[in-house]
Protein backbone atom coordinates (compact mmCIF):
# COMPACT_ATOMS: atom_id res chain seq x y z
CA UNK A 1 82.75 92.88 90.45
CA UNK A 2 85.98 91.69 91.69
CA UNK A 3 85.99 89.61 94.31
CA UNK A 4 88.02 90.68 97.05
CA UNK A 5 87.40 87.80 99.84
CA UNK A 6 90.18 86.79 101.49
CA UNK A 7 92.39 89.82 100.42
CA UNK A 8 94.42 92.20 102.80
CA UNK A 9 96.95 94.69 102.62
CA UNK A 10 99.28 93.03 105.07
CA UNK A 11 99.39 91.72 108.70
CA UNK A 12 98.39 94.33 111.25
CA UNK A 13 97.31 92.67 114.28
CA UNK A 14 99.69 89.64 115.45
CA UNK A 15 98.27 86.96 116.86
CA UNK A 16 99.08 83.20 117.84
CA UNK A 17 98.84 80.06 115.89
CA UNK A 18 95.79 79.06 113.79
CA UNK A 19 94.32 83.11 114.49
CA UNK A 20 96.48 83.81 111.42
CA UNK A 21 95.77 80.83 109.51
CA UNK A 22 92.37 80.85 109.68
CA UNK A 23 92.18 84.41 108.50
CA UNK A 24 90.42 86.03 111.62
CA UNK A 25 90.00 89.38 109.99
CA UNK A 26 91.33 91.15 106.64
CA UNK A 27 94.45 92.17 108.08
CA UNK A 28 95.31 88.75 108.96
CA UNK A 29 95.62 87.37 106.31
CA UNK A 30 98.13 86.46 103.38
CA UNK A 31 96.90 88.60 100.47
CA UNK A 32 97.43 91.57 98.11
CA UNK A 33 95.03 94.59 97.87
CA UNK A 34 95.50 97.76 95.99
CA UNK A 35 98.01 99.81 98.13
CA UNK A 36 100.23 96.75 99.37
CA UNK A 37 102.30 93.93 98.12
CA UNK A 38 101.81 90.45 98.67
CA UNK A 39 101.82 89.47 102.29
CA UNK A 40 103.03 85.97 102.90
CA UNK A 41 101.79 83.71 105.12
CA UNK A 42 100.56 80.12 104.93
CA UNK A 43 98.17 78.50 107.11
CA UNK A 44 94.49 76.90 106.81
CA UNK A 45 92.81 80.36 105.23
CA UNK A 46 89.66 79.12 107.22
CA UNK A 47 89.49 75.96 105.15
CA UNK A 48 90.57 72.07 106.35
CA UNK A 49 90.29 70.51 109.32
CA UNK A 50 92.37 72.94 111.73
CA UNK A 51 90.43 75.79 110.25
CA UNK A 52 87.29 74.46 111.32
CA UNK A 53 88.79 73.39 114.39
CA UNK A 54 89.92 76.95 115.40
CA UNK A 55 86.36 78.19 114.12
CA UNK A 56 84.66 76.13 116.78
CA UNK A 57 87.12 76.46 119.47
CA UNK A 58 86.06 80.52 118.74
CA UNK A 59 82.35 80.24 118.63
CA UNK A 60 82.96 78.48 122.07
CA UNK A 61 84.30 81.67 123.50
CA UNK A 62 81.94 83.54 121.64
CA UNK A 63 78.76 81.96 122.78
CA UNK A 64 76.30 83.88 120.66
CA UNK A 65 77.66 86.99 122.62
CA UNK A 66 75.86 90.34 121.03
CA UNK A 67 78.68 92.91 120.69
CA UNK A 68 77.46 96.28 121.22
CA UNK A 69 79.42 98.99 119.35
CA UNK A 70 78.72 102.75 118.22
CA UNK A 71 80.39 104.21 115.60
CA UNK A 72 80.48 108.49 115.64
CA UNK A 73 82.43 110.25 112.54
CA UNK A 74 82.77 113.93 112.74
CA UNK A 75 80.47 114.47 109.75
CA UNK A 76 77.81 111.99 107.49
CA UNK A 77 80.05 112.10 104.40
CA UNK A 78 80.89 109.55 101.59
CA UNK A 79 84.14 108.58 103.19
CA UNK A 80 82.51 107.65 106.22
CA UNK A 81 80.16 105.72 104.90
CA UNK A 82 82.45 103.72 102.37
CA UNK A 83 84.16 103.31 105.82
CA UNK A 84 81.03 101.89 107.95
CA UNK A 85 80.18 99.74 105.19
CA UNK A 86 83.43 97.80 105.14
CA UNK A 87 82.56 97.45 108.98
CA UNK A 88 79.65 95.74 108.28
CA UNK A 89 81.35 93.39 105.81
CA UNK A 90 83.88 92.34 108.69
CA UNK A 91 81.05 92.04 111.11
CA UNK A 92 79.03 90.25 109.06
CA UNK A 93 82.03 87.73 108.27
CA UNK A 94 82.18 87.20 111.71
CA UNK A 95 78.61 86.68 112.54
CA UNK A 96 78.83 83.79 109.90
CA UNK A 97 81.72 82.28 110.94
CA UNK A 98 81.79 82.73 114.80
CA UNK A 99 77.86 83.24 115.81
CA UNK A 100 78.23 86.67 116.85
CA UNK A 101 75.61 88.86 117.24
CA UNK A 102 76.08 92.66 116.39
CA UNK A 103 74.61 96.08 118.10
CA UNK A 104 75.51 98.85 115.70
CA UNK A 105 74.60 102.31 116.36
CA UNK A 106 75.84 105.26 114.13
CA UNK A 107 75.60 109.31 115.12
CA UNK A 108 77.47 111.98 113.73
CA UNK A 109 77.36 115.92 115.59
CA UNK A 110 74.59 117.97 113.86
CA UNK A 111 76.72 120.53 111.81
CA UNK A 112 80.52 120.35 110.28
CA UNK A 113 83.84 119.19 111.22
CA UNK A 114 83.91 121.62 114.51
CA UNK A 115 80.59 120.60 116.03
CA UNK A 116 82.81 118.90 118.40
CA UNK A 117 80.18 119.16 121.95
CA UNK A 118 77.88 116.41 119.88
CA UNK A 119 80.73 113.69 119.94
CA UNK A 120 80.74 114.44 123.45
CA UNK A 121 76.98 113.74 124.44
CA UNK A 122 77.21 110.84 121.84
CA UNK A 123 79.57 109.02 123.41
CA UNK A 124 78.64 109.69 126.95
CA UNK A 125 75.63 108.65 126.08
CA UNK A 126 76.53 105.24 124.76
CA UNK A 127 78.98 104.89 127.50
CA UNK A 128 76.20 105.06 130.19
CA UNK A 129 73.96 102.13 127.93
CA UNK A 130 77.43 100.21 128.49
CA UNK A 131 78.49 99.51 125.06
CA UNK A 132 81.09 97.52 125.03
CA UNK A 133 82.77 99.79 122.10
CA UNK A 134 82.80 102.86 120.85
CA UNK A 135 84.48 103.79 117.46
CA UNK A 136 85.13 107.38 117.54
CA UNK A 137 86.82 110.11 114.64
CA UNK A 138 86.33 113.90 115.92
CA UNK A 139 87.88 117.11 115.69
CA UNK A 140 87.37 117.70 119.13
CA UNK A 141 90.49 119.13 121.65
CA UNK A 142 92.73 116.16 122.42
CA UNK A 143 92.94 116.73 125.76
CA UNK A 144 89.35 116.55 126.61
CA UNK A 145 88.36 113.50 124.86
CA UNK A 146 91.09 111.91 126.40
CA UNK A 147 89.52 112.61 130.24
CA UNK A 148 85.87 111.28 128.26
CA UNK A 149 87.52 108.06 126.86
CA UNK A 150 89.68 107.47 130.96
CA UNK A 151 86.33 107.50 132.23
CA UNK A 152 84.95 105.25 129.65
CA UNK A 153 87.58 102.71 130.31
CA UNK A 154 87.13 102.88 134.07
CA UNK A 155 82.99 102.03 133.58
CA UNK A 156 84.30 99.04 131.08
CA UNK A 157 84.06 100.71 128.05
CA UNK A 158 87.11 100.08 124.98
CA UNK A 159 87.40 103.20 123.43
CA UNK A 160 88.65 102.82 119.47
CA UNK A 161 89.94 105.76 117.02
CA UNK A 162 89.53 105.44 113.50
CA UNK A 163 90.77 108.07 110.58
CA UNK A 164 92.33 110.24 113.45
CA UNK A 165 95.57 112.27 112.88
CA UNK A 166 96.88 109.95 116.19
CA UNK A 167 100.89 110.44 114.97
CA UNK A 168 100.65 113.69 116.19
CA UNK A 169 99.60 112.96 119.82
CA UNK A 170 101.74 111.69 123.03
CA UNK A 171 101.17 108.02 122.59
CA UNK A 172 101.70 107.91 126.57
CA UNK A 173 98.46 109.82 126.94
CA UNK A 174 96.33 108.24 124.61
CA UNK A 175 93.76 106.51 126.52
CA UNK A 176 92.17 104.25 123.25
CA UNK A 177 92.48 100.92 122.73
CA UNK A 178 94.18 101.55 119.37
CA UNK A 179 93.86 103.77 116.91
CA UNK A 180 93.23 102.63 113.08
CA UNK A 181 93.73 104.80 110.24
CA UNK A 182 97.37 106.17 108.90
CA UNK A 183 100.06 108.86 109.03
CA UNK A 184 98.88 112.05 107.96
CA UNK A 185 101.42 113.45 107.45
CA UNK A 186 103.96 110.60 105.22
CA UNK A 187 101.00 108.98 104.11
CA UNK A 188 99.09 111.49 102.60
CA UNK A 189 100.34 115.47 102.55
CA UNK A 190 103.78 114.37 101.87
CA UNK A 191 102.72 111.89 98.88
CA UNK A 192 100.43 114.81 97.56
CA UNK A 193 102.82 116.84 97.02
CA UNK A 194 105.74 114.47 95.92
CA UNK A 195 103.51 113.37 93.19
CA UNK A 196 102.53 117.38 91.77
CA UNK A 197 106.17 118.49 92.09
CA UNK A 198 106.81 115.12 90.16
CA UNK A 199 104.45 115.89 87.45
CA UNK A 200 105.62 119.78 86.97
CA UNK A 201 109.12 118.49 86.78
CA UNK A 202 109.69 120.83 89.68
CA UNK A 203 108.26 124.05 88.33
CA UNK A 204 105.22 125.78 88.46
CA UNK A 205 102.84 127.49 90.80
CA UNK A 206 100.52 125.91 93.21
CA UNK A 207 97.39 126.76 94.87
CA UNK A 208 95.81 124.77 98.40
CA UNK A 209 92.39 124.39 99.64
CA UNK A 210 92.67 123.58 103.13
CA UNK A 211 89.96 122.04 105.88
CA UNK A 212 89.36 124.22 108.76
CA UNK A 213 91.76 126.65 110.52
CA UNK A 214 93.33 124.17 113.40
CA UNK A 215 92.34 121.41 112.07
CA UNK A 216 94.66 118.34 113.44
CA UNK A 217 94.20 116.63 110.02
CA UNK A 218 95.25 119.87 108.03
CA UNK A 219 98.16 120.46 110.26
CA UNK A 220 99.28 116.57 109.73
CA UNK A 221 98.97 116.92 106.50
CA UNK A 222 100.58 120.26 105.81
CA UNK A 223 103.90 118.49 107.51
CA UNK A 224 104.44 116.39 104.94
CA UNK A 225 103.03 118.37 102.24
CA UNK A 226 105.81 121.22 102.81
CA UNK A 227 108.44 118.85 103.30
CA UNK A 228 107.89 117.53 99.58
CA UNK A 229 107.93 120.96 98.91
CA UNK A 230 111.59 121.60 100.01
CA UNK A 231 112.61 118.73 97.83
CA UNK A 232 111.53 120.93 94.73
CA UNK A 233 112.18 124.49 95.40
CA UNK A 234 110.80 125.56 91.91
CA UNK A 235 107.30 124.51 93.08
CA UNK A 236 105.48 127.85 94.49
CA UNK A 237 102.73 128.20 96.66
CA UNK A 238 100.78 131.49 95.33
CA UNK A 239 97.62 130.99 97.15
CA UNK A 240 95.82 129.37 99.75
CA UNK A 241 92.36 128.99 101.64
CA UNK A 242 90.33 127.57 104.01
CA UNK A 243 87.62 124.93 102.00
CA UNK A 244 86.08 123.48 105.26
CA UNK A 245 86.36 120.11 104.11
CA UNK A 246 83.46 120.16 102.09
CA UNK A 247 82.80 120.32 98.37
CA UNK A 248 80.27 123.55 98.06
CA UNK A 249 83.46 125.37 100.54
CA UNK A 250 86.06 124.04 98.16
CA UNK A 251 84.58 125.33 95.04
CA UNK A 252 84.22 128.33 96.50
CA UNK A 253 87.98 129.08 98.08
CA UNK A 254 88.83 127.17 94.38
CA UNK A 255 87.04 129.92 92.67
CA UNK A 256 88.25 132.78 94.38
CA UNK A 257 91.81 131.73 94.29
CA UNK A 258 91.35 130.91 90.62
CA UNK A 259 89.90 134.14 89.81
CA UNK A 260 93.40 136.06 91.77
CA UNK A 261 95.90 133.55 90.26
CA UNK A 262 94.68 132.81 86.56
CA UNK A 263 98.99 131.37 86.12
CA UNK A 264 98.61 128.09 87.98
CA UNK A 265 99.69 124.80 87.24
CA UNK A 266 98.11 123.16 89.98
CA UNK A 267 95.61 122.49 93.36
CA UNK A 268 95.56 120.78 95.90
CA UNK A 269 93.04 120.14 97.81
CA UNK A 270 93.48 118.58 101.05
CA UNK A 271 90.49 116.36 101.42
CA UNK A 272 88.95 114.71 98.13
CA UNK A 273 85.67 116.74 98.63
CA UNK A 274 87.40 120.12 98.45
CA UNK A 275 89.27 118.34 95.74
CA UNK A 276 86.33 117.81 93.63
CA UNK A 277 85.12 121.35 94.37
CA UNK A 278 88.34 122.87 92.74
CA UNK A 279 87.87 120.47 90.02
CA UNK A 280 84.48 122.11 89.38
CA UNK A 281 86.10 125.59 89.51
CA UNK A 282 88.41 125.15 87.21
CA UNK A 283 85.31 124.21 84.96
CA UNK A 284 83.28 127.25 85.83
CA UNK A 285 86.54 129.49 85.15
CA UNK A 286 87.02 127.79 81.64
CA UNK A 287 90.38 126.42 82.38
CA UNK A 288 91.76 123.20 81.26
CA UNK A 289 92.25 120.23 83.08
CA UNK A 290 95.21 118.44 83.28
CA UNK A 291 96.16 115.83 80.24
CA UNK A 292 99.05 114.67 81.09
CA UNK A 293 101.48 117.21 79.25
CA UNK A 294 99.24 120.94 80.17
CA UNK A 295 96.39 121.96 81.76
CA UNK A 296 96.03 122.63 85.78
CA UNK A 297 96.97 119.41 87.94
CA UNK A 298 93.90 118.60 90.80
CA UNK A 299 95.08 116.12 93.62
CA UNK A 300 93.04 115.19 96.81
CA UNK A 301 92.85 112.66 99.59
CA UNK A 302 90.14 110.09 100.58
CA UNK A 303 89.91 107.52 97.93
CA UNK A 304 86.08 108.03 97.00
CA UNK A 305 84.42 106.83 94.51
CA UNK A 306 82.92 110.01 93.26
CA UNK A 307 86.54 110.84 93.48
CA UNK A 308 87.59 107.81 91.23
CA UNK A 309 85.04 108.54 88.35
CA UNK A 310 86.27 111.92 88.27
CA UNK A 311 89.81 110.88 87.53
CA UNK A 312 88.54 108.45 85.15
CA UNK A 313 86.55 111.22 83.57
CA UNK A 314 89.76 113.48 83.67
CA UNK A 315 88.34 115.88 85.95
CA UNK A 316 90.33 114.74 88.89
CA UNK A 317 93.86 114.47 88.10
CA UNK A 318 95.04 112.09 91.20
CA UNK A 319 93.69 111.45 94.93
CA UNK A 320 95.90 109.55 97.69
CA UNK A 321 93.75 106.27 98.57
CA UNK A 322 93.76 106.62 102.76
CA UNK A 323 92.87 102.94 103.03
CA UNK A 324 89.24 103.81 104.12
CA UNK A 325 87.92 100.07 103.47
CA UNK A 326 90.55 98.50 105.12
CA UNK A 327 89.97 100.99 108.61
CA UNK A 328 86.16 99.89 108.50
CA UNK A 329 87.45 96.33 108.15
CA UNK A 330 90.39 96.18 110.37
CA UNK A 331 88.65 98.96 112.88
CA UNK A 332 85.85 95.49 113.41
CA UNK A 333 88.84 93.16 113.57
CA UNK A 334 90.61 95.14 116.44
CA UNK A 335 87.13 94.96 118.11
CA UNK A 336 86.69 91.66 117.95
CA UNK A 337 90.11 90.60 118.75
CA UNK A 338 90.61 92.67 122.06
CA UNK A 339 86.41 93.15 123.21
CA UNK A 340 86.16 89.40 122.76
CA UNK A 341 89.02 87.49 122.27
CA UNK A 342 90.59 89.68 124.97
CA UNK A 343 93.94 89.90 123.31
CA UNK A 344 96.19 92.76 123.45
CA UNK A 345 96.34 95.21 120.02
CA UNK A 346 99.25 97.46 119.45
CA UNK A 347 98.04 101.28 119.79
CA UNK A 348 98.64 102.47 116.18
CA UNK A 349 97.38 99.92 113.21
CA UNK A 350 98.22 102.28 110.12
CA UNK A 351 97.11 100.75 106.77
CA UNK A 352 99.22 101.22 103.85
CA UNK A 353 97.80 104.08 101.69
CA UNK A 354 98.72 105.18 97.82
CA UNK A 355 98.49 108.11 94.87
CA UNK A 356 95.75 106.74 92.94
CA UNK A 357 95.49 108.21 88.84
CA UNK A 358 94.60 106.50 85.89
CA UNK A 359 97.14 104.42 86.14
CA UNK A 360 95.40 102.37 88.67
CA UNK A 361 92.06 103.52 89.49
CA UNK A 362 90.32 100.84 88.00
CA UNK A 363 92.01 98.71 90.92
CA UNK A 364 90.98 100.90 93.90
CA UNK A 365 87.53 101.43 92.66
CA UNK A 366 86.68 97.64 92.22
CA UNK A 367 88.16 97.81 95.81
CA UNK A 368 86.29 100.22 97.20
CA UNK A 369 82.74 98.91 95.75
CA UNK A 370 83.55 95.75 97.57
CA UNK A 371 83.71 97.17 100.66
CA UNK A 372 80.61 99.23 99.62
CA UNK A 373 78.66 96.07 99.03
CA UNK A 374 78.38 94.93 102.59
CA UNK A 375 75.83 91.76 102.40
CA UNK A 376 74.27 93.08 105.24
CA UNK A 377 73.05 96.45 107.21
CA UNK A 378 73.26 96.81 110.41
CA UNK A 379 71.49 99.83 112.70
CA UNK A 380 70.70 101.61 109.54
């Protein structure tokens, strides 16, 4: 496996003096990973005498402190667990090198992406144990988990997003810490469909699978999605339905739309899962996948491994890497920085995200296995 210590996709969180040096945290230091550049920065990478020096001067204000912190995804899926797991790689880092001590608690809402009431009770509940973070991603009503996380704050509790459409809500009422993840809506919809209208050479026809009706992720990405449309006005949309963000759903809308548009160059599916559901009704319907020259074009959004197999297999034609390992790791950064360190974080950390085919899948999979391999569990 490729080792991946010590790599980042660039600076996200600024801090002072030896912070950077030492490499508190993926994001802080110099580095390459697979959707960014370079990142330059010199400085004791933990190593030499002023990187020990910093490390102590931290475990000082650490103390052996046990960090208490939930973590509550809308759903149990694969990308939330390739996610967690890069979590526990940062946490774990920082055990070692500071003498942390970690209280990890994962619960998802019993159902699908619009069991929103469970994210509720969870994080009520953790809020009256006094955690002193909770990491939340939910389809819930903006409005009302913004009242939850105000009182949260008020009883002393840092309230963290993670993999939550956040560009599309008034940053002056956003009551979270910060919020880690990316742009929906540039970073994902409107690379989607840059890169099909790109392969077509601006023709063909089109079909889209998308997650639940008022979903805040589908309507982020559908932004950017149609705008790369209007660049190409000889791409058509001739069908479209609902795939509820899961594969079984996906396959389903996939084969239905299939079965009423047979002349189709292409579908998209707006989350990798629905993705690989379309991919397995083209299969059922006997159609041919796309080679490079012909066949029907299949692009979703996650960067899963399941995902990456597929394209290596040719089943998946592309999916847009949406930086999952680095959230988990720079989601644990944030909360360390700010929970312990008690420095300020800026409200939006978006990691850099990228169209991943087999061009460069071999890259984002070695990537993502890292993260996978956490050295150690925690709460599970």
């Amino acid at each position: 496996m490729a080792n991946f210590e010590g790599l980042s996709r660039r600076g996200l969180l600024r801090t002072a003096g030896l912070l950077t040096g030492a490499g508190v945290g993926g994001a802080l230091l110099a580095g390459c990973s697979p959707n960014g550049g370079a990142s330059g920065a010199g400085g004791g990478g933990g190593g030499g005498t002023a990187g020990e020096s910093f490390d102590e001067a931290v475990k000082k204000i650490v103390n052996g402190r046990e960090i208490k912190v939930g973590f509550t995804p809308p759903v149990l899926s694969e990308n939330f667990t390739q996610i967690e797991h890069a979590a526990w790689r940062k946490m774990n880092e920082y055990e070692q090198r500071f003498g942390c001590r970690w209280t990890w608690e994962r619960q998802a809402p019993v159902g699908d992406f619009n069991a929103v009431q469970g994210t509720l009770g969870i994080v009520q509940s953790w809020v009256s144990r006094k955690f002193d973070a909770i990491a939340v991603c939910t389809g819930a009503n903006f409005a009302t988990v913004q009242g939850l996380y105000r009182d949260a704050s008020a009883k002393g509790v840092k309230i963290y997003q993670f993999n939550q459409p956040a560009e599309l809500y008034p940053e002056d009422q956003l009551q979270t810490v910060t919020n880690v993840g990316y742009d929906n809506r540039w970073q994902s919809g409107y690379l989607a469909g840059k890169y099909i209208a790109e392969k077509l050479k601006g023709q063909g026809n089109i079909l889209q699978i998308w997650g639940p009706s008022g979903s805040d992720w589908t309507r982020g990405r559908k932004i950017g999605f149609d705008k790369a449309l209007t660049e190409y006005p000889g791409i058509k949309v001739v069908g479209e339905a609902d795939g509820g963000y899961v594969r079984d759903k996906g396959f389903a809308a996939a084969q239905d739309l299939l079965t009423k548009n047979r002349n189709v160059n292409a579908v998209y599916g707006e989350n990798e899962e629905m993705a690989l559901g379309a991919s397995q009704a083209i299969d059922t319907a006997g159609l041919k996948h796309w080679d490079g020259t012909s066949g029907i074009l299949t692009v979703g959004a996650d960067g899963l491994v399941s995902g990456y197999k597929q394209i290596m297999a040719g089943k998946l034609t592309a999916t847009v890497d949406i930086g999952g390992i680095d959230q988990g790791q720079n989601l644990i950064e944030a909360i360390f920085v700010s929970a312990v360190l008690g420095q300020a974080v800026t409200q939006f950390i978006n990691n850099p995200t990228q169209v991943v085919d087999k061009s460069n899948v071999d890259w984002h999979l070695a990537y993502t296995e890292w993260g996978l391999a956490a050295p150690k569990k925690y709460g599970a």
